[in-house]
C-alpha atoms as a PDB file:
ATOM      1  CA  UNK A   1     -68.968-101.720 -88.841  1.00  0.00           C
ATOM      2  CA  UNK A   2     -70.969-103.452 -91.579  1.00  0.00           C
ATOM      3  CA  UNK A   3     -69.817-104.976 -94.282  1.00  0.00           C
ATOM      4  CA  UNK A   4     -69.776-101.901 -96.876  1.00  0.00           C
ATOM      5  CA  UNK A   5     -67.504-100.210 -93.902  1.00  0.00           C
ATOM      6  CA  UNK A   6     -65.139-102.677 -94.193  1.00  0.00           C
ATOM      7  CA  UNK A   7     -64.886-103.073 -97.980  1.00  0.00           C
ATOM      8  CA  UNK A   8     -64.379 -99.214 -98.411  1.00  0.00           C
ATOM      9  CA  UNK A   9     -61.615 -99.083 -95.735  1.00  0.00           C
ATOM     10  CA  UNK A  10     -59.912-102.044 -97.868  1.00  0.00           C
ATOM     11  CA  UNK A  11     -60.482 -99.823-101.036  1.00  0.00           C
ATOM     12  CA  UNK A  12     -58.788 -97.089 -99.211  1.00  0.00           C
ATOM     13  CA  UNK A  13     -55.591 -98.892 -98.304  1.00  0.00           C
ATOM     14  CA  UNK A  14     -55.383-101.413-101.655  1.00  0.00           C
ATOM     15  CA  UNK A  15     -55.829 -98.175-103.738  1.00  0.00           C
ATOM     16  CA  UNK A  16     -54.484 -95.666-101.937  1.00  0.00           C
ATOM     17  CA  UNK A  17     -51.993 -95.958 -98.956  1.00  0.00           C
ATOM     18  CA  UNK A  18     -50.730 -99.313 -99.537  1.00  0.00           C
ATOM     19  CA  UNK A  19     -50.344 -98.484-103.662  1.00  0.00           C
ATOM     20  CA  UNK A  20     -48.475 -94.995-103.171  1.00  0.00           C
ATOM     21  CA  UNK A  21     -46.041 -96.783-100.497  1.00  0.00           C
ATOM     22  CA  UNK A  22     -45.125 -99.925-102.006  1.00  0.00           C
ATOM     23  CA  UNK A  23     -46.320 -99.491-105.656  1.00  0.00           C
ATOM     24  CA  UNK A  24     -47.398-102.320-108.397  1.00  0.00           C
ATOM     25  CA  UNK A  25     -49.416-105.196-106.680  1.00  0.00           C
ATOM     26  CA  UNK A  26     -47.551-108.076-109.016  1.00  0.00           C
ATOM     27  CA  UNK A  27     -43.896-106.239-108.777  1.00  0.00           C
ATOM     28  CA  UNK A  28     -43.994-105.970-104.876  1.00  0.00           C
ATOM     29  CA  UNK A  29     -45.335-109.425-104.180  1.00  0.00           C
ATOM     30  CA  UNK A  30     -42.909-111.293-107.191  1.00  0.00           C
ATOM     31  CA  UNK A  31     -40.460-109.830-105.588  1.00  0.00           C
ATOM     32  CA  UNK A  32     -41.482-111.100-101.755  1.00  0.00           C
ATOM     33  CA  UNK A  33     -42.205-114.465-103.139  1.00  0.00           C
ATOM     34  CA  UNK A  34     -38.203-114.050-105.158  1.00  0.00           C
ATOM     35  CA  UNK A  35     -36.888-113.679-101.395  1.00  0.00           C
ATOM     36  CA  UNK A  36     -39.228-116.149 -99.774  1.00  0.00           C
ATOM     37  CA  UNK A  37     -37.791-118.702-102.168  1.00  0.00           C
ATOM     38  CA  UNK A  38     -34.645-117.838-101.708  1.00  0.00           C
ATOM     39  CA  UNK A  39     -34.943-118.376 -98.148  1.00  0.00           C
ATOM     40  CA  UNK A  40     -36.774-121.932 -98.652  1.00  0.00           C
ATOM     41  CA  UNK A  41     -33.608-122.810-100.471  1.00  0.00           C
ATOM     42  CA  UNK A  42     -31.030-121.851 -98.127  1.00  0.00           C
ATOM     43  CA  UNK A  43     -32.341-123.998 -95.670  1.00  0.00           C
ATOM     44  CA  UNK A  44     -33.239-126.801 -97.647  1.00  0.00           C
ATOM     45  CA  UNK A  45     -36.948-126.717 -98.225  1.00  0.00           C
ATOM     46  CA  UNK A  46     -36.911-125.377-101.535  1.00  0.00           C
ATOM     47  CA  UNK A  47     -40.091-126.642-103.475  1.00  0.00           C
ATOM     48  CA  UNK A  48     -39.953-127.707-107.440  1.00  0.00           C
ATOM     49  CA  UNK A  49     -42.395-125.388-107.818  1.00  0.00           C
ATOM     50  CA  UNK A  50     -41.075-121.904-106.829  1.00  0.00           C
ATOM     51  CA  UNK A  51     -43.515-119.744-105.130  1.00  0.00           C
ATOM     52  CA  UNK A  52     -45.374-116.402-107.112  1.00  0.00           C
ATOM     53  CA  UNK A  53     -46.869-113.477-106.285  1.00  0.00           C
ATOM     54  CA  UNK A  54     -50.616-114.843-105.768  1.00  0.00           C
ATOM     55  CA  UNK A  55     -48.888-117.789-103.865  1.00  0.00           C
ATOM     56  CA  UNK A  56     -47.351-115.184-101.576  1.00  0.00           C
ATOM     57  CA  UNK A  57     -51.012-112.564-101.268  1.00  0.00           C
ATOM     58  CA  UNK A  58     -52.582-115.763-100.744  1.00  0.00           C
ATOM     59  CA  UNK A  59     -50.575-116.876 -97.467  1.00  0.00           C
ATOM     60  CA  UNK A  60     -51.075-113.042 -96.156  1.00  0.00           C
ATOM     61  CA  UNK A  61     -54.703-113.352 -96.367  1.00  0.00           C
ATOM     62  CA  UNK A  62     -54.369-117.306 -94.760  1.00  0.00           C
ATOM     63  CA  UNK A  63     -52.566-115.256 -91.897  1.00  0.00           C
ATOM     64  CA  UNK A  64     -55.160-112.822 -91.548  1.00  0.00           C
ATOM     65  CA  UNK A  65     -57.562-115.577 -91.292  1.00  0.00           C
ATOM     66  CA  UNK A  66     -55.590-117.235 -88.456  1.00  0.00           C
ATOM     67  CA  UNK A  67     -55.357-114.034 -86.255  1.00  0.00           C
ATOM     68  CA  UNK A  68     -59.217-113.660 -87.096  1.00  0.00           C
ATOM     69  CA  UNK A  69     -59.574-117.129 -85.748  1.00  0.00           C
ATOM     70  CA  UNK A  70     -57.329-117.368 -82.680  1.00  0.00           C
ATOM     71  CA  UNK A  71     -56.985-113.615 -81.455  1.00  0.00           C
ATOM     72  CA  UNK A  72     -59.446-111.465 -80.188  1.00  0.00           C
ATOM     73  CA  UNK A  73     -61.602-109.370 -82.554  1.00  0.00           C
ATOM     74  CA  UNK A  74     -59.980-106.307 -84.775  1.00  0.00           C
ATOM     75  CA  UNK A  75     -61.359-105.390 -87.312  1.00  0.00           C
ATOM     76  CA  UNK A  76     -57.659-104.849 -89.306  1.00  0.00           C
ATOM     77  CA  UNK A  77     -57.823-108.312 -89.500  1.00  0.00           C
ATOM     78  CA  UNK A  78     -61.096-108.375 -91.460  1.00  0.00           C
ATOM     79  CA  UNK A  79     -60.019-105.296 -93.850  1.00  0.00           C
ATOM     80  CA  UNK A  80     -56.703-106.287 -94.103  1.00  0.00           C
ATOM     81  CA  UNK A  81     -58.181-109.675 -95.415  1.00  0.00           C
ATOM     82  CA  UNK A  82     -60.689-108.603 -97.748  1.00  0.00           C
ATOM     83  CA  UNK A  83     -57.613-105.593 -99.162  1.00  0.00           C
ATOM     84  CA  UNK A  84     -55.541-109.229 -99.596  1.00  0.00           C
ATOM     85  CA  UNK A  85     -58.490-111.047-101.222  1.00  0.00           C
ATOM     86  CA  UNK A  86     -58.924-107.862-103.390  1.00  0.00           C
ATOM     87  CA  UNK A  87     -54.949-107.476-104.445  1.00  0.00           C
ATOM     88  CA  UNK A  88     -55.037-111.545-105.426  1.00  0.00           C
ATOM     89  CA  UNK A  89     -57.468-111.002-107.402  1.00  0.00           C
ATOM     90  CA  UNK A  90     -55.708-108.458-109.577  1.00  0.00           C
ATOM     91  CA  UNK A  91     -52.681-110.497-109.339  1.00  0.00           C
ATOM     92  CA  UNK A  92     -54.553-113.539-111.098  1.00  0.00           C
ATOM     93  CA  UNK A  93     -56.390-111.931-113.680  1.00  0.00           C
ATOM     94  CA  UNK A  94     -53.033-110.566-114.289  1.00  0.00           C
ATOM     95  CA  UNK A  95     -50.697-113.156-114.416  1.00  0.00           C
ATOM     96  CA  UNK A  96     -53.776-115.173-116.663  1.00  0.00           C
ATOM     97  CA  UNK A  97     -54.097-112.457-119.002  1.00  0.00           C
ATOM     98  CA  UNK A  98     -57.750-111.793-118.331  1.00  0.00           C
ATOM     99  CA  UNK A  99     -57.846-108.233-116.609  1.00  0.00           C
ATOM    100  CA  UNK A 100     -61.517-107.656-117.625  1.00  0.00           C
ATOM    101  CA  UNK A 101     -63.880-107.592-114.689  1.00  0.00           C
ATOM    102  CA  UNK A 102     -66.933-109.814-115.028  1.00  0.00           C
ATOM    103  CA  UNK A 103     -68.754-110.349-112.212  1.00  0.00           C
END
């Protein structure tokens, strides 16, 4: 695969299978980070500073990085990472108000 092959099959899953299962980017991944924290809390490691959604996308694409890094080669690992990398960006031009693209 090059690296076009594995952008498109990111675009494929950020903007189509992944969207029509679980929906909104920011919704799904507030809501994961809601019941992360509550977790952290109920066993004492609760942080003063609660965990968001880009907190959350950001430690998915950290653990795609570690399988990358430690496991043998697949390239889910790679697509899956650069579908996270893609869905945190939304997420932070989202939660700073600045959804314009400029590259």
């Amino acid at each position: 695969m090059n690296a076009k092959d594995f952008a498109l099959a990111a675009m494929n899953l950020v903007g189509g299978d992944r969207k029509e299962a679980y929906g909104d980017a920011v919704t799904h991944y507030s809501s994961l980070a809601a019941l992360v924290n509550g977790y952290l809390e109920s066993v004492g490691k609760a942080s003063e500073t609660p965990l968001n959604a880009l907190d959350v996308v950001t430690i998915l694409e950290l653990l795609k990085i570690n399988r990358r890094n430690y496991g043998p080669f697949r390239s889910d690992n790679f697509i899956d990472q650069v579908g996270y990398a893609a869905v945190a960006g939304e997420i932070a031009s989202r939660i700073n108000g600045n959804e314009g693209f400029h590259p």
